[in-house]
PDB file of N, CA and C in Angstrom:
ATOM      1  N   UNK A   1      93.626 112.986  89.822  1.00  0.00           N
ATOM      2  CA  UNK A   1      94.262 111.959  90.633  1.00  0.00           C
ATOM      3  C   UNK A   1      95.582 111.542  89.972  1.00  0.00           C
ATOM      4  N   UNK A   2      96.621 111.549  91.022  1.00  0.00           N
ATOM      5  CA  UNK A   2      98.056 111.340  90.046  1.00  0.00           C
ATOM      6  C   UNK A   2      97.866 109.981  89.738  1.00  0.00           C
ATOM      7  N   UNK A   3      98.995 109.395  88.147  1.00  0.00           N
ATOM      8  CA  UNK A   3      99.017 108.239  88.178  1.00  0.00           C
ATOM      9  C   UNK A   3      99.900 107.563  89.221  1.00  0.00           C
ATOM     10  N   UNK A   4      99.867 106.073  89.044  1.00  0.00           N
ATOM     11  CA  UNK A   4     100.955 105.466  89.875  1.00  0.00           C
ATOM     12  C   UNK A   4     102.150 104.757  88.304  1.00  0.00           C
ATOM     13  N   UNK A   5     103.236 104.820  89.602  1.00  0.00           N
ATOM     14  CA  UNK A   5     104.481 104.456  88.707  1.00  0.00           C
ATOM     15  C   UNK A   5     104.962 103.798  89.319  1.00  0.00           C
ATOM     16  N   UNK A   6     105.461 102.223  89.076  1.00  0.00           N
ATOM     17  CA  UNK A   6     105.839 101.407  89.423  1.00  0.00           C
ATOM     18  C   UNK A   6     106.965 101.461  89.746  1.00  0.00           C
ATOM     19  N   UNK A   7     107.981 100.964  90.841  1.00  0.00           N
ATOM     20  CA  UNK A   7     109.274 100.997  91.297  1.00  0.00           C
ATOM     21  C   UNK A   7     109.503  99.385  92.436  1.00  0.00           C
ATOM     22  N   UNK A   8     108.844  98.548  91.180  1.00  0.00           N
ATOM     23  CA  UNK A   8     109.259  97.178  91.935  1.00  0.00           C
ATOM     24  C   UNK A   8     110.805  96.128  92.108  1.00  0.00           C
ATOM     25  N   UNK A   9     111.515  97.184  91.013  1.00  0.00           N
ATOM     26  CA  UNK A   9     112.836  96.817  91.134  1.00  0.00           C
ATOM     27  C   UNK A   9     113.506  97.600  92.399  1.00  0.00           C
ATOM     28  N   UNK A  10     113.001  98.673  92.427  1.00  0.00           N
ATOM     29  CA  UNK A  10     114.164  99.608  93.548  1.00  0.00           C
ATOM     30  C   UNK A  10     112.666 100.372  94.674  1.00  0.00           C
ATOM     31  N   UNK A  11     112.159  99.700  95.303  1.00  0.00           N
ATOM     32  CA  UNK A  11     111.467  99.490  96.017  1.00  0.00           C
ATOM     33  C   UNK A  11     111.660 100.223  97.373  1.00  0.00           C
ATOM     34  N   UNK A  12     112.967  99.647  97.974  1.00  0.00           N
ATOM     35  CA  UNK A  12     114.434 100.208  98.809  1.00  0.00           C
ATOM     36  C   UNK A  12     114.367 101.080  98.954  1.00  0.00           C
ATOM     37  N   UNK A  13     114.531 101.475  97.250  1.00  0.00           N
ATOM     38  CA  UNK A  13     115.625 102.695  97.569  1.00  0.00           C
ATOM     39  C   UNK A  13     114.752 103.838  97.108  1.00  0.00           C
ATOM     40  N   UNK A  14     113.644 103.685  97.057  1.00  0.00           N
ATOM     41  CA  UNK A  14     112.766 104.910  97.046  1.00  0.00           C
ATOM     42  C   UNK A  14     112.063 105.151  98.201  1.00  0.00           C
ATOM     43  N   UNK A  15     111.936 104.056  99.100  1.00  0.00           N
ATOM     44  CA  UNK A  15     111.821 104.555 100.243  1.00  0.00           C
ATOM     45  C   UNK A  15     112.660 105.135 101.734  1.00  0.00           C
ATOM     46  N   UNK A  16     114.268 104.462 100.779  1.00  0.00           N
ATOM     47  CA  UNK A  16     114.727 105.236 101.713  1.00  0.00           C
ATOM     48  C   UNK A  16     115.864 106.681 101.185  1.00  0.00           C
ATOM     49  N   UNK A  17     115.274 106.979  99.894  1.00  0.00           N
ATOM     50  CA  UNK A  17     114.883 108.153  99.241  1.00  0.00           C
ATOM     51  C   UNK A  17     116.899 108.221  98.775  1.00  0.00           C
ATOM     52  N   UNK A  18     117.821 106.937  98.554  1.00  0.00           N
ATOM     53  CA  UNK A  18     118.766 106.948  97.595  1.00  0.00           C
ATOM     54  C   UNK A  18     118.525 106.859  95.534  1.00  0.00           C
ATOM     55  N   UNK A  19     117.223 106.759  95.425  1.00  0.00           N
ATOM     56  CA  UNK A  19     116.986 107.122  93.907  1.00  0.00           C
ATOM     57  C   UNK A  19     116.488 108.185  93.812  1.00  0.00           C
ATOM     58  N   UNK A  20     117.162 108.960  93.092  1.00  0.00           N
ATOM     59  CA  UNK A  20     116.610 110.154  92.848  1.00  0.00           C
ATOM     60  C   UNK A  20     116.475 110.644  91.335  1.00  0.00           C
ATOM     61  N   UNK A  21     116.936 110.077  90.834  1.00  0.00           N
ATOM     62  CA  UNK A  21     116.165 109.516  89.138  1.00  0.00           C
ATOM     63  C   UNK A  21     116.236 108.378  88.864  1.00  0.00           C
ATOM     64  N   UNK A  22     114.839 108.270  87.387  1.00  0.00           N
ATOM     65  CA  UNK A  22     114.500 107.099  86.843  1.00  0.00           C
ATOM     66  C   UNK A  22     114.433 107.004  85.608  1.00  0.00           C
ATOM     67  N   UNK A  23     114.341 106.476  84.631  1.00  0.00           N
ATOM     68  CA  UNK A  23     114.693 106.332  83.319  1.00  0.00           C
ATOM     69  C   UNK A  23     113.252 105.653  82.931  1.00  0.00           C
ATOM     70  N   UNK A  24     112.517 105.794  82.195  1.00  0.00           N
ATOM     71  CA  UNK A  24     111.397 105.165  81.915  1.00  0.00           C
ATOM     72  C   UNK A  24     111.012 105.109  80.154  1.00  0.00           C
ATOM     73  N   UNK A  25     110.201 104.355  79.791  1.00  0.00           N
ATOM     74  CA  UNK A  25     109.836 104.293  78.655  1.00  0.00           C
ATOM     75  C   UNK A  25     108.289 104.104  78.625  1.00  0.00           C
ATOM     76  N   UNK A  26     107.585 104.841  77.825  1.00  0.00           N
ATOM     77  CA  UNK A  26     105.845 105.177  77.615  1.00  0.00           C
ATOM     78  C   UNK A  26     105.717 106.324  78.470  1.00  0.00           C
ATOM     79  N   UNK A  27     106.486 106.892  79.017  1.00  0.00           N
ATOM     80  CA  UNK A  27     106.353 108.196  79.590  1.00  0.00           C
ATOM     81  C   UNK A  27     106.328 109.474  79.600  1.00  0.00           C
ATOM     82  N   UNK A  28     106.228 109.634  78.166  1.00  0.00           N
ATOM     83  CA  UNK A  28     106.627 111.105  77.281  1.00  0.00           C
ATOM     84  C   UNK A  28     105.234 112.172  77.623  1.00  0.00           C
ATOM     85  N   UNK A  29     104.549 111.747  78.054  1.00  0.00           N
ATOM     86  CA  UNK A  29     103.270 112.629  78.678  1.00  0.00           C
ATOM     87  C   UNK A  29     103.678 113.251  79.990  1.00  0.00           C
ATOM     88  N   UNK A  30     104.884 113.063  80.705  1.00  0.00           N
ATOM     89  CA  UNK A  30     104.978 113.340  82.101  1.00  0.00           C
ATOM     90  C   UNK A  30     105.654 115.324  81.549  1.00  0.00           C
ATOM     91  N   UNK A  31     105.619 116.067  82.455  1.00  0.00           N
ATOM     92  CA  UNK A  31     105.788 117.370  82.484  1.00  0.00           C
ATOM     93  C   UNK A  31     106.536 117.645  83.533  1.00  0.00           C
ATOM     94  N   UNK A  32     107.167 118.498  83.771  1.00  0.00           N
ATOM     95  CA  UNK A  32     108.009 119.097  84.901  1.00  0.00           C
ATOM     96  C   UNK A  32     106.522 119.323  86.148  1.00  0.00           C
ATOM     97  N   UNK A  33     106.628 119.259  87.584  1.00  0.00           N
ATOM     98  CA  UNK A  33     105.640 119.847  88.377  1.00  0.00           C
ATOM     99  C   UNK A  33     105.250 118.366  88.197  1.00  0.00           C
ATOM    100  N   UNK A  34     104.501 117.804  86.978  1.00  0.00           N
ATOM    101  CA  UNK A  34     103.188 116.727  87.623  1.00  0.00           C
ATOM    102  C   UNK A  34     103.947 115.598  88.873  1.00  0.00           C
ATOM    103  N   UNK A  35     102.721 114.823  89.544  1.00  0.00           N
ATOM    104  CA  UNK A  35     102.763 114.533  90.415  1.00  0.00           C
ATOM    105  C   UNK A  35     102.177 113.077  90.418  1.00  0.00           C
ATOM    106  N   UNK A  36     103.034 112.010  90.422  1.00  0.00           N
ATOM    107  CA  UNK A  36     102.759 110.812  90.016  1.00  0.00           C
ATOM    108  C   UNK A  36     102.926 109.580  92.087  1.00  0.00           C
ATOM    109  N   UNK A  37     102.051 109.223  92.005  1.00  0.00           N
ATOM    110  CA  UNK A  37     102.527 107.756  93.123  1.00  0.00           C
ATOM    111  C   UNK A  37     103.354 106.848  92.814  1.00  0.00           C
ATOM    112  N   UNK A  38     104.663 106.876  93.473  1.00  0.00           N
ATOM    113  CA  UNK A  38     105.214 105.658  93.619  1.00  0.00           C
ATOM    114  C   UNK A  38     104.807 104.714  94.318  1.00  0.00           C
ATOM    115  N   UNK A  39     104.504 103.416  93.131  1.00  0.00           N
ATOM    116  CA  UNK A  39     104.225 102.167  94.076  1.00  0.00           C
ATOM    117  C   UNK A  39     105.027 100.993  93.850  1.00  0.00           C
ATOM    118  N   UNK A  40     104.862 100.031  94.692  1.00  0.00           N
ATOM    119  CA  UNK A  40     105.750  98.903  94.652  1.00  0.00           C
ATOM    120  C   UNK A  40     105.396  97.964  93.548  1.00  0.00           C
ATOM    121  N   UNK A  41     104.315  97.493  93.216  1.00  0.00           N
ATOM    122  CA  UNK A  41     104.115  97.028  91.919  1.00  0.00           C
ATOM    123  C   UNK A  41     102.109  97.926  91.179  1.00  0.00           C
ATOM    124  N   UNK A  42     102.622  97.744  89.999  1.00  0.00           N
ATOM    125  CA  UNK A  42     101.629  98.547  89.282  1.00  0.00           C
ATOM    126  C   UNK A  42     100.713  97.240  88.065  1.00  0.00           C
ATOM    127  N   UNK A  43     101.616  96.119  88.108  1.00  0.00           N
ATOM    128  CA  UNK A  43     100.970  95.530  86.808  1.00  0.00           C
ATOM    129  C   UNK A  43     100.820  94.246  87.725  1.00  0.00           C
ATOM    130  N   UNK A  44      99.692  93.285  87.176  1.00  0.00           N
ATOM    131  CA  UNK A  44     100.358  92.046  87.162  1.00  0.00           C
ATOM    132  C   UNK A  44     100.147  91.091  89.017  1.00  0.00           C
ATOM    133  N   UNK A  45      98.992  92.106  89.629  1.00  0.00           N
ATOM    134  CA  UNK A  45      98.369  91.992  90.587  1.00  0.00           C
ATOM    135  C   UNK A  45      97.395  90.701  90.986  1.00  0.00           C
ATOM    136  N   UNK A  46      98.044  90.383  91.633  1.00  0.00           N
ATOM    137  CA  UNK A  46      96.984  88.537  91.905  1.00  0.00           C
ATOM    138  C   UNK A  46      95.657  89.089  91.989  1.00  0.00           C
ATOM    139  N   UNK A  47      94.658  88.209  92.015  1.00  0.00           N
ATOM    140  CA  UNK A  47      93.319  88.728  92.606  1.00  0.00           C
ATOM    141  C   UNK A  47      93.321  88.844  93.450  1.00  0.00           C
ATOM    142  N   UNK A  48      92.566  90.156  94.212  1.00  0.00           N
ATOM    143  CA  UNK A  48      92.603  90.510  95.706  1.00  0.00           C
ATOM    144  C   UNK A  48      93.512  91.185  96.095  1.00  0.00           C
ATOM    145  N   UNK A  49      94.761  91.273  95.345  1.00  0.00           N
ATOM    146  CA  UNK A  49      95.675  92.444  95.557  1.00  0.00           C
ATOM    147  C   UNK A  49      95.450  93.567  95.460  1.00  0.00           C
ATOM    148  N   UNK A  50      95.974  94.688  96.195  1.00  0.00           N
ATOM    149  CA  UNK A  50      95.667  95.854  96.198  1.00  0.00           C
ATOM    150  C   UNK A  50      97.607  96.725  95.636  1.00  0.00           C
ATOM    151  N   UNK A  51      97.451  97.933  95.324  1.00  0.00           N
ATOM    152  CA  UNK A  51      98.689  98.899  94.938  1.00  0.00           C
ATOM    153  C   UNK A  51      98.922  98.964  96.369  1.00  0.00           C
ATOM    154  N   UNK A  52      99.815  99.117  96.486  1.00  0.00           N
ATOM    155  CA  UNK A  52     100.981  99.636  97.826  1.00  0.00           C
ATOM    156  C   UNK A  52     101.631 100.699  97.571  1.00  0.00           C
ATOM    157  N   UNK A  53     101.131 101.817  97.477  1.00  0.00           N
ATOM    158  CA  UNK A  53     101.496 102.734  97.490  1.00  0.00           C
ATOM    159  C   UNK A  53     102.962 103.095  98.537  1.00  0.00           C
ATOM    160  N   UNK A  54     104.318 104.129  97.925  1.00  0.00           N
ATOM    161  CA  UNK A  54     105.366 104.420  98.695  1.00  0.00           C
ATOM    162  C   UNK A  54     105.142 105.409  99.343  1.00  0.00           C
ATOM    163  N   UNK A  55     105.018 106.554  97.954  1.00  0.00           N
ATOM    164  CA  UNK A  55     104.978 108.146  98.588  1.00  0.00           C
ATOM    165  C   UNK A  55     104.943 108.566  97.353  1.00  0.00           C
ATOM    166  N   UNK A  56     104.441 109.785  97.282  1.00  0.00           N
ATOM    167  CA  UNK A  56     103.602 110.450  95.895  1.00  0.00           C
ATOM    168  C   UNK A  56     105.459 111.170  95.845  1.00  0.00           C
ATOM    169  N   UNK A  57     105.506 111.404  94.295  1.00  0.00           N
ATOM    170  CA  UNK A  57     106.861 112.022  93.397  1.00  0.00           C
ATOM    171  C   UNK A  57     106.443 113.310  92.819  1.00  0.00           C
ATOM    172  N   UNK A  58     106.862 114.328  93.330  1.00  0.00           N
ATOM    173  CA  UNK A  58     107.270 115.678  91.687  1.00  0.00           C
ATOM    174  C   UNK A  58     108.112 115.276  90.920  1.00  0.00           C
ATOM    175  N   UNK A  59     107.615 115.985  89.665  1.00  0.00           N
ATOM    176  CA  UNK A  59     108.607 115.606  88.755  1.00  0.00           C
ATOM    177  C   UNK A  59     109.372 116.627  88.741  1.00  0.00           C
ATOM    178  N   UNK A  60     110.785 116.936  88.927  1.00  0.00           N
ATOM    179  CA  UNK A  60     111.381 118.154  88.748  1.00  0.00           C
ATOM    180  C   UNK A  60     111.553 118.501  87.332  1.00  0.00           C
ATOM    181  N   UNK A  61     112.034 117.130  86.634  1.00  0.00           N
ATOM    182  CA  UNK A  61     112.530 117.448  85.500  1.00  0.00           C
ATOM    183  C   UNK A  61     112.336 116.447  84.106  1.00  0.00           C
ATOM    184  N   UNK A  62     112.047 116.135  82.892  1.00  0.00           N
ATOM    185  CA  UNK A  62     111.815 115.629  81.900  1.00  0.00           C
ATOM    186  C   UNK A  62     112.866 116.069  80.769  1.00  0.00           C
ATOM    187  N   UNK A  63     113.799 115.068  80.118  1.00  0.00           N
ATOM    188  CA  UNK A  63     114.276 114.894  79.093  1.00  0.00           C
ATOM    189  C   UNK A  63     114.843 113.872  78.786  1.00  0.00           C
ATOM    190  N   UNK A  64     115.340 113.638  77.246  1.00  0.00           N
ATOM    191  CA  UNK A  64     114.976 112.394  76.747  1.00  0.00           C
ATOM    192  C   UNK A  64     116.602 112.194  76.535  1.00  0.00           C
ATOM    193  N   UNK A  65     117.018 111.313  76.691  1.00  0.00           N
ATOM    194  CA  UNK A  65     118.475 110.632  76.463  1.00  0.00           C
ATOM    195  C   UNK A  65     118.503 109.575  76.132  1.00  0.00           C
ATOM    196  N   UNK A  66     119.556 109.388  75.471  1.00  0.00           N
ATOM    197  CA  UNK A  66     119.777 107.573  75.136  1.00  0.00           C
ATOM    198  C   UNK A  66     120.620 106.738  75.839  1.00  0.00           C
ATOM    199  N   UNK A  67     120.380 105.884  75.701  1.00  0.00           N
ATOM    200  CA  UNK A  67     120.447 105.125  77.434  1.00  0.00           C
ATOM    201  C   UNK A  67     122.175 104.514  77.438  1.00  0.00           C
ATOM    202  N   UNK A  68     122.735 104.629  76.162  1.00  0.00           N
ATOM    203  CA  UNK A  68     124.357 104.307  76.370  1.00  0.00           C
ATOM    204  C   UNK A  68     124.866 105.224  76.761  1.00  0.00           C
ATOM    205  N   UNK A  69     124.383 106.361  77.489  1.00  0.00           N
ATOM    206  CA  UNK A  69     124.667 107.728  77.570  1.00  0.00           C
ATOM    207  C   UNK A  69     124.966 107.653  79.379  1.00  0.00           C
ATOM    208  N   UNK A  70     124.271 106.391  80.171  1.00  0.00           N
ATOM    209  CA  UNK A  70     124.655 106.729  81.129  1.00  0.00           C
ATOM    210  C   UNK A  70     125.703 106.389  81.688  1.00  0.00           C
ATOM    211  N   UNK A  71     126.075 107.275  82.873  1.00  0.00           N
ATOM    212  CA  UNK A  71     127.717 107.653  84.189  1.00  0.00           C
ATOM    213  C   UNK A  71     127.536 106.480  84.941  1.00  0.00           C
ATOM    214  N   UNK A  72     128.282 106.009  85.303  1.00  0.00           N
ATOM    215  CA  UNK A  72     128.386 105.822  86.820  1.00  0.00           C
ATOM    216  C   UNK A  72     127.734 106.418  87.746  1.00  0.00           C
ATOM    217  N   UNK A  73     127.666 107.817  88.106  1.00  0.00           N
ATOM    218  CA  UNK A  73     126.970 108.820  88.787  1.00  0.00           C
ATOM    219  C   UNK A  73     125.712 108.406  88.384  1.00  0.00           C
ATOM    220  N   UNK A  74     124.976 108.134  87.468  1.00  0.00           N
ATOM    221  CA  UNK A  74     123.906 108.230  87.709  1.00  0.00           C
ATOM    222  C   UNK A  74     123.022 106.940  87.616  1.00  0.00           C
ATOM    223  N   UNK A  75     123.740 105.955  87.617  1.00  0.00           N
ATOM    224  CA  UNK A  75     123.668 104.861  87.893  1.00  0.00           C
ATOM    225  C   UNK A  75     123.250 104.749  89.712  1.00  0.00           C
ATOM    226  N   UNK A  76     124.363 105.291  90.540  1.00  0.00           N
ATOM    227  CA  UNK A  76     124.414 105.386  91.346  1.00  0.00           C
ATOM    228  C   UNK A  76     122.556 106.354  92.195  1.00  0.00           C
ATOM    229  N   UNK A  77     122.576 107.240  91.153  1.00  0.00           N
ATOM    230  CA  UNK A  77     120.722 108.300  91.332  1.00  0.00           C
ATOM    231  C   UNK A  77     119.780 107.473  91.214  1.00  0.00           C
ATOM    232  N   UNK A  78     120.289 106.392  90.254  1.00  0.00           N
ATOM    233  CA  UNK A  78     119.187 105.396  89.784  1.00  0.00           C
ATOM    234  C   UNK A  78     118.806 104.021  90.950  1.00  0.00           C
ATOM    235  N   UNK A  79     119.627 104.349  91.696  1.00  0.00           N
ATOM    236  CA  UNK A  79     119.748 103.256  93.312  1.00  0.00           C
ATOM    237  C   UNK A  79     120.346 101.837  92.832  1.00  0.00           C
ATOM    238  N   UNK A  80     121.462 102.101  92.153  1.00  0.00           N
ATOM    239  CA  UNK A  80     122.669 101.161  92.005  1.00  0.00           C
ATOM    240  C   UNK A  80     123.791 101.283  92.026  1.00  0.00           C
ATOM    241  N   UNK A  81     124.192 101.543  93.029  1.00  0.00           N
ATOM    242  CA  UNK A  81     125.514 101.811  93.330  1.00  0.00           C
ATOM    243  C   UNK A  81     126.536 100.649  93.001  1.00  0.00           C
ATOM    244  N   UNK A  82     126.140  99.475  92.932  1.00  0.00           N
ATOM    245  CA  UNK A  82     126.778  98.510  92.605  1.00  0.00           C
ATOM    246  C   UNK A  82     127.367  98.218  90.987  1.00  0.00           C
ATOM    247  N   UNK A  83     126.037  98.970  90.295  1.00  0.00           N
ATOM    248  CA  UNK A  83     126.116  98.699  89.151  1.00  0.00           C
ATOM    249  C   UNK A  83     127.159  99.603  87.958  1.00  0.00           C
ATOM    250  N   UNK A  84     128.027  98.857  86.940  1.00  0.00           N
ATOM    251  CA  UNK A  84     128.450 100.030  85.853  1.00  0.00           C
ATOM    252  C   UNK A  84     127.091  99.810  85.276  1.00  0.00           C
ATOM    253  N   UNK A  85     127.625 101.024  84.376  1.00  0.00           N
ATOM    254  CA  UNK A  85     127.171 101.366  83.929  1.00  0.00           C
ATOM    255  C   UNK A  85     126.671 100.490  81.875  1.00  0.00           C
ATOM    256  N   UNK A  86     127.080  99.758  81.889  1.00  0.00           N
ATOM    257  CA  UNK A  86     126.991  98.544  81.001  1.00  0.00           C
ATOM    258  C   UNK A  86     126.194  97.489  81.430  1.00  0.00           C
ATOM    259  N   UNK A  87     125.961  97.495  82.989  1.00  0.00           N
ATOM    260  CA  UNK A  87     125.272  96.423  83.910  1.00  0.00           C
ATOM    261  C   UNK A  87     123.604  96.750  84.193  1.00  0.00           C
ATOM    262  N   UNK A  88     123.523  97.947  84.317  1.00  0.00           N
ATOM    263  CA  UNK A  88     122.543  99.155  84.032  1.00  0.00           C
ATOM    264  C   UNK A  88     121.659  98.759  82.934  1.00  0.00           C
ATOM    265  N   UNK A  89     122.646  98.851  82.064  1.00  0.00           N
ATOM    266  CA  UNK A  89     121.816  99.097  80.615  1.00  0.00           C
ATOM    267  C   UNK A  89     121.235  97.220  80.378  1.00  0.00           C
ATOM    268  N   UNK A  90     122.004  96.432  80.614  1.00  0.00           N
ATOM    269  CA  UNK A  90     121.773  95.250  80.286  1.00  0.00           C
ATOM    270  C   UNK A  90     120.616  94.650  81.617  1.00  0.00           C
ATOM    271  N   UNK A  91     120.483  95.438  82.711  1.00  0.00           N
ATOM    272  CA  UNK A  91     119.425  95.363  83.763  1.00  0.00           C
ATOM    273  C   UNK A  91     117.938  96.233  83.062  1.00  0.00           C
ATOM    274  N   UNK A  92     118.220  96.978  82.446  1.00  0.00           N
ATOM    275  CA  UNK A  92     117.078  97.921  82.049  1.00  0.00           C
ATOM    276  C   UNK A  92     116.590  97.192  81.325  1.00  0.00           C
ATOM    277  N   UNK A  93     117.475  97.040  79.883  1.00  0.00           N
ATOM    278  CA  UNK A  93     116.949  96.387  78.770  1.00  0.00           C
ATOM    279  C   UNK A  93     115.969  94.999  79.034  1.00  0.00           C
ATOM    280  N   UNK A  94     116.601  94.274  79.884  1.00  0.00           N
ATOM    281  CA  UNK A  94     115.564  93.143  80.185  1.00  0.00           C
ATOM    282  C   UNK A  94     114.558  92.648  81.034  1.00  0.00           C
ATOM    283  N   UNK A  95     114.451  93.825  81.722  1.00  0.00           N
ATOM    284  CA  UNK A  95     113.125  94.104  82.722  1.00  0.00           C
ATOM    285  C   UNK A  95     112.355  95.168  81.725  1.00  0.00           C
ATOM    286  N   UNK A  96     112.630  95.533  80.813  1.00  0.00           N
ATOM    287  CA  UNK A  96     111.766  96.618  79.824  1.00  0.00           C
ATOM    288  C   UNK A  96     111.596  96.208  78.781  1.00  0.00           C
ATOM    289  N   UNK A  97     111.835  94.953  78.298  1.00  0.00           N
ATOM    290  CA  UNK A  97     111.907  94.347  77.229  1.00  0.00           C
ATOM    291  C   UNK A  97     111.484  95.489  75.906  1.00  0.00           C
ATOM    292  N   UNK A  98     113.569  96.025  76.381  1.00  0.00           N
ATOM    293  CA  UNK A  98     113.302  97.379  75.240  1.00  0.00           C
ATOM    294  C   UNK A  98     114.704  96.952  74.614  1.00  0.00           C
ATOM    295  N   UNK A  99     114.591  96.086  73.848  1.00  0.00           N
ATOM    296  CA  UNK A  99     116.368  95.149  73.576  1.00  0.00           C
ATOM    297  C   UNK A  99     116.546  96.391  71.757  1.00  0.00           C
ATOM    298  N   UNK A 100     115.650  96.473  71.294  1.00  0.00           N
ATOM    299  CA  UNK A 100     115.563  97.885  70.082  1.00  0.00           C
ATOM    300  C   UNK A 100     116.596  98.654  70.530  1.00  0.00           C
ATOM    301  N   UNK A 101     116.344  99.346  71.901  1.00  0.00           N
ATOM    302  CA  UNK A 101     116.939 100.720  72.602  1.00  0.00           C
ATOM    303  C   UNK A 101     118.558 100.184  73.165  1.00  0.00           C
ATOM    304  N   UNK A 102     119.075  98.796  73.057  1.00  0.00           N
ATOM    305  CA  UNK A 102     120.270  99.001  73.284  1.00  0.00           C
ATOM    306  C   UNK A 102     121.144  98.158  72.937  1.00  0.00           C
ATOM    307  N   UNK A 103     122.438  98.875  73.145  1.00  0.00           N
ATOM    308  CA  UNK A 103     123.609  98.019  71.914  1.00  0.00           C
ATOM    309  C   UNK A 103     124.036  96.377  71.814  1.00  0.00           C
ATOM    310  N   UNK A 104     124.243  96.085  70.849  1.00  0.00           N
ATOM    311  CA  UNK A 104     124.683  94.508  71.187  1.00  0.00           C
ATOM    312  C   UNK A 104     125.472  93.997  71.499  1.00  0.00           C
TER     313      UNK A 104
END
């Protein structure tokens, strides 16, 4: 059974299929091919809530980068078109409370 992967920030835009990559952290088990559910939220479920599933994901592809590393362009894959790429990183960092992984 695939896992589910949360996409409660860009919710949107995975359903209306403008993200087409994601950047994640605890995810180093994922493989090219596997096959994970996108859902709208994964953690943190009232009682009685259920997953809301979007639409199940292939993974095309897995590798590891560091996150001052990203374009514009792919900011834009990531379903922020609005965002630089400095705006990105300072959006990631504090919904991932991964402040280690980026610059000061």
């Amino acid at each position: 059974m695939p896992r589910n992967m949360s996409f409660m920030l860009t919710t949107d835009q995975v359903r209306n299929k403008t993200k087409t990559v994601t950047r994640r952290t605890g995810w180093s088990f994922l493989k090219s091919g596997d096959i994970v559910n996108a859902v709208e939220k994964g953690m943190g479920l009232k009682k009685g809530e259920k997953v809301k599933r979007i639409c199940q994901i292939r993974i095309k592809s897995i590798y590891s980068e560091a996150l001052f590393r990203i374009t514009k362009e792919e900011c834009i894959k990531e379903g922020f078109p609005e965002m630089l790429p400095d705006d990105f990183i300072d959006m990631f960092c504090h919904h991932n409370k991964v402040w280690a992984m980026c610059p000061v």
